[in-house]
Protein backbone atom coordinates (compact mmCIF):
# COMPACT_ATOMS: atom_id res chain seq x y z
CA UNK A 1 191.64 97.14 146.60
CA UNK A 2 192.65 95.09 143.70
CA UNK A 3 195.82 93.37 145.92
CA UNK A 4 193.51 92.83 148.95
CA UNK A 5 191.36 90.99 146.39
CA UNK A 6 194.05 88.67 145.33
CA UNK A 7 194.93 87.80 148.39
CA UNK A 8 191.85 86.70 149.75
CA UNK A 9 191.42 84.37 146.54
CA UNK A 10 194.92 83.21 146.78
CA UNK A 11 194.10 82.34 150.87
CA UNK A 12 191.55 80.74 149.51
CA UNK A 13 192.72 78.66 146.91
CA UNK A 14 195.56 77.92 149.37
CA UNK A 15 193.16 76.06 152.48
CA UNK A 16 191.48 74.20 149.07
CA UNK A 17 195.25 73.12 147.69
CA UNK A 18 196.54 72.22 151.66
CA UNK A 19 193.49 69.74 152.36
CA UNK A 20 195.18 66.71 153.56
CA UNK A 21 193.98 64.40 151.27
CA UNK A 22 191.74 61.12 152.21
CA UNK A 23 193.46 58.82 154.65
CA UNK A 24 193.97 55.13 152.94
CA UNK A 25 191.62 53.96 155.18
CA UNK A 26 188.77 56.43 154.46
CA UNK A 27 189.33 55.32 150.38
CA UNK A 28 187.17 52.32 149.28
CA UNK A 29 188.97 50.38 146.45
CA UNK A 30 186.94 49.82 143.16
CA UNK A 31 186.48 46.19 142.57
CA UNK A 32 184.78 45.39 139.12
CA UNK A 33 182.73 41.72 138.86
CA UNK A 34 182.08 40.15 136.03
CA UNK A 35 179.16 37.76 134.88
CA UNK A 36 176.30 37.15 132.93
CA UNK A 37 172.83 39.64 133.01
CA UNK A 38 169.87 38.39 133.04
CA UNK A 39 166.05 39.80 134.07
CA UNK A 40 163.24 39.29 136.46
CA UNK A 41 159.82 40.22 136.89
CA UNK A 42 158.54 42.13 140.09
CA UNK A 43 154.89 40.52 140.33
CA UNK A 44 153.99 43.19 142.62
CA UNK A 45 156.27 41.43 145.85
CA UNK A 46 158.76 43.34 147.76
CA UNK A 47 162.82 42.15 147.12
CA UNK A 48 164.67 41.03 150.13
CA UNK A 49 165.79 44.62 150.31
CA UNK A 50 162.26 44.78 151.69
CA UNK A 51 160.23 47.11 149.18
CA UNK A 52 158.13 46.59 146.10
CA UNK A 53 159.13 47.42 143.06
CA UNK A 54 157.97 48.15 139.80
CA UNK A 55 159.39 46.42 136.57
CA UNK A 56 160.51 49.84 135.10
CA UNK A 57 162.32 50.72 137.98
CA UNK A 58 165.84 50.40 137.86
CA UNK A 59 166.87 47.80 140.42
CA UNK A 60 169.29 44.74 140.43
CA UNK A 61 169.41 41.78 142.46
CA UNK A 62 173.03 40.58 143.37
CA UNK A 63 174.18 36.69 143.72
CA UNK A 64 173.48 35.66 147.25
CA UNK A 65 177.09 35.64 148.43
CA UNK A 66 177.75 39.06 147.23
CA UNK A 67 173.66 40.24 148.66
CA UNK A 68 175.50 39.72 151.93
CA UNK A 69 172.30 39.53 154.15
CA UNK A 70 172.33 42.79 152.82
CA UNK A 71 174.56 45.33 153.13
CA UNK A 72 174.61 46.65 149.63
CA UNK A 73 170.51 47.28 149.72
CA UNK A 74 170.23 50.56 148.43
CA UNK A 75 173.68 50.85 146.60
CA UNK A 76 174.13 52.06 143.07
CA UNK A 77 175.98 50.37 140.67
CA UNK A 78 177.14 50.74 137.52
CA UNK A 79 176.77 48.01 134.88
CA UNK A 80 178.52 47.92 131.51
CA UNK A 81 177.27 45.31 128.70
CA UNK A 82 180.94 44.20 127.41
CA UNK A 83 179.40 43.39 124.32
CA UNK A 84 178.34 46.26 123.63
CA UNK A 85 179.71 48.74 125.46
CA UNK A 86 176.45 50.33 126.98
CA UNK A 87 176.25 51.38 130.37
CA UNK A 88 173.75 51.79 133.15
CA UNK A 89 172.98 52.39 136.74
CA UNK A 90 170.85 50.62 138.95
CA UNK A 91 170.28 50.17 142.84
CA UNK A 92 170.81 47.07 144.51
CA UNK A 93 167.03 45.96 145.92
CA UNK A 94 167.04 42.09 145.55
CA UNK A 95 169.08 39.00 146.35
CA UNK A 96 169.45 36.75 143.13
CA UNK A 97 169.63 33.03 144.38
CA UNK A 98 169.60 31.55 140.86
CA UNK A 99 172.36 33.79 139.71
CA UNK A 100 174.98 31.02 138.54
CA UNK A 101 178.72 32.49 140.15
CA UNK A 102 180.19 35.82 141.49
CA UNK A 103 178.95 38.33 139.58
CA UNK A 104 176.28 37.67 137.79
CA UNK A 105 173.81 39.87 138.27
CA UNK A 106 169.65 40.01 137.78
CA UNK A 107 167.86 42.97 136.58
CA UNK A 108 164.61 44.52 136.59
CA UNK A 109 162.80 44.46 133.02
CA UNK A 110 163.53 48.35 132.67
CA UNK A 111 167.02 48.17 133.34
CA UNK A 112 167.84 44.79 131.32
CA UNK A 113 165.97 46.73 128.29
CA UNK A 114 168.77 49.74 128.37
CA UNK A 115 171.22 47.24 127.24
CA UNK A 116 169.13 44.84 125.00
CA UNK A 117 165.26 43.16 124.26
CA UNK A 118 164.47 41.01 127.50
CA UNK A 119 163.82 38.28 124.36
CA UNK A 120 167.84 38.26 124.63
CA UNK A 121 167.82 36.66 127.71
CA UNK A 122 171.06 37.37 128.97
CA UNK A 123 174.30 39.72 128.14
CA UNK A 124 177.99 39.27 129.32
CA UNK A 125 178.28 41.91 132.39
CA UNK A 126 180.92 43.69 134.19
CA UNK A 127 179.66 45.97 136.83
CA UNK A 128 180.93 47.91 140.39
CA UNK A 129 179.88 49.37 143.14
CA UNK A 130 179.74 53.41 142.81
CA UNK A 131 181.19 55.23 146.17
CA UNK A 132 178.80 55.30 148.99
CA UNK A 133 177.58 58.66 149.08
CA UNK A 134 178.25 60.13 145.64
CA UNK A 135 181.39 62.13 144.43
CA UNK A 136 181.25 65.30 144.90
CA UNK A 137 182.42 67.47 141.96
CA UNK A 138 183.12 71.15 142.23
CA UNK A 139 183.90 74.16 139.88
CA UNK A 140 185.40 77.43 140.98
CA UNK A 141 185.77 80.06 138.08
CA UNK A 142 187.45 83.54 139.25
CA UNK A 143 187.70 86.29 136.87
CA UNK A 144 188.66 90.41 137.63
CA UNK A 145 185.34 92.27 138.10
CA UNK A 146 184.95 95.80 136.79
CA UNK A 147 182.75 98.61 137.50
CA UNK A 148 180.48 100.36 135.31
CA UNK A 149 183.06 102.89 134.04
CA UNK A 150 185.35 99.83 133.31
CA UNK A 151 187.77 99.90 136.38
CA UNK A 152 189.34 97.03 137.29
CA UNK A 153 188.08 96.47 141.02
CA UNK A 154 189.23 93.15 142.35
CA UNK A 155 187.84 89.29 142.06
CA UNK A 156 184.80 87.95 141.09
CA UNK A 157 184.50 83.89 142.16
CA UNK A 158 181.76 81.69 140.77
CA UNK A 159 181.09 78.04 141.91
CA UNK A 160 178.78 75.38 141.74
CA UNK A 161 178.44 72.05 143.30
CA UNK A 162 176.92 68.67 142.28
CA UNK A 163 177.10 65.38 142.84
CA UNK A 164 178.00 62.67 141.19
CA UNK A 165 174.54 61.66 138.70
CA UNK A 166 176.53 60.14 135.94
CA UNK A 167 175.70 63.75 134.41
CA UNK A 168 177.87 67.39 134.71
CA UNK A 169 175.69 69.52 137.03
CA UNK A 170 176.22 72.39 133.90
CA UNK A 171 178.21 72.96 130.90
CA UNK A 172 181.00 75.23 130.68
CA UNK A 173 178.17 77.94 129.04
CA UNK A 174 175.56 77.04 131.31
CA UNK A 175 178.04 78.08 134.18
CA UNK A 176 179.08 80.86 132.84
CA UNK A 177 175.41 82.04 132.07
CA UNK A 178 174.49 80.83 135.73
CA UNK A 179 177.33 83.21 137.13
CA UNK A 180 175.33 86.03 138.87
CA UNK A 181 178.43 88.87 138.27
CA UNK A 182 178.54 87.93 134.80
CA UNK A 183 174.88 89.36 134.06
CA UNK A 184 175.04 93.34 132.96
């Protein structure tokens, strides 16, 4: 029992391990802008992503040249003050005309007061698109499982998946305490 165990998890493991990894093409290449932050009011309008907003939400409008008629509504992004070192995420949902040069960025009231008092004005900003669709992290724990009287019996696997939040799905404990054969 115990070797048919192990070689089930090693099978396993082994179709994980042989994945042929993403093709070059499939990979989108992290570019990060930088520019100056600043803030805008919603007044109740829809952004030229096309919905309304409310000033708490966390929402950015890019320069018009990087808006691209577009394309990015609905993004994430992740936005670092390099002044301070704080950082944020918000979801593209507005074109920023008066944004002076590539990368400069506009954000909603809520988001602009992560990083500082909208009586600021403005913070330096670097900032960059997160992967369309999230990352994907996973955890796979395997231990030997025993029966009541102590026998060792074979393999018990635990796993969990989340996606990428800015925030592990559990900690190493909560995992642990979340594993179902682990409970006695």
């Amino acid at each position: 029992m115990h070797a048919t165990g192990l070689l089930s998890v090693f099978v396993a493991l082994l179709g994980v391990a042989s994945a042929s990894p993403a093709s070059p093409e499939t990979l989108e290449r992290r570019v990060t802008h930088t520019g100056t932050a600043t803030f805008f009011f919603q007044n109740g309008e829809p952004g030229a992503c096309g919905q309304v907003h409310k000033d708490t939400d966390l929402i950015v409008a890019l320069q018009t040249t990087q808006y691209d008629n577009g394309v990015f509504c609905g993004r994430t992004l992740t936005i670092t003050d390099t002044a301070t070192g704080k950082t944020a995420v918000g979801t593209v949902a507005d074109e920023c005309p008066g944004c002076n040069g590539s990368g400069s960025i506009d954000l909603s009231e809520g988001l602009f007061e992560i990083f500082a008092p909208t009586s600021q004005g403005t913070f330096p900003v670097s900032w960059h698109f997160n992967a369309e669709g999230g990352v994907v992290q996973l955890f796979i724990g395997a231990r030997n499982a025993r029966s009541e009287d102590g026998k060792e019996e074979g393999i018990a696997l635990a796993g969990a998946v989340a996606a990428d939040t800015g925030e592990d799905a559990c900690t190493d404990d909560e995992c642990r305490d979340e594993d179902p054969s682990s409970s006695g």
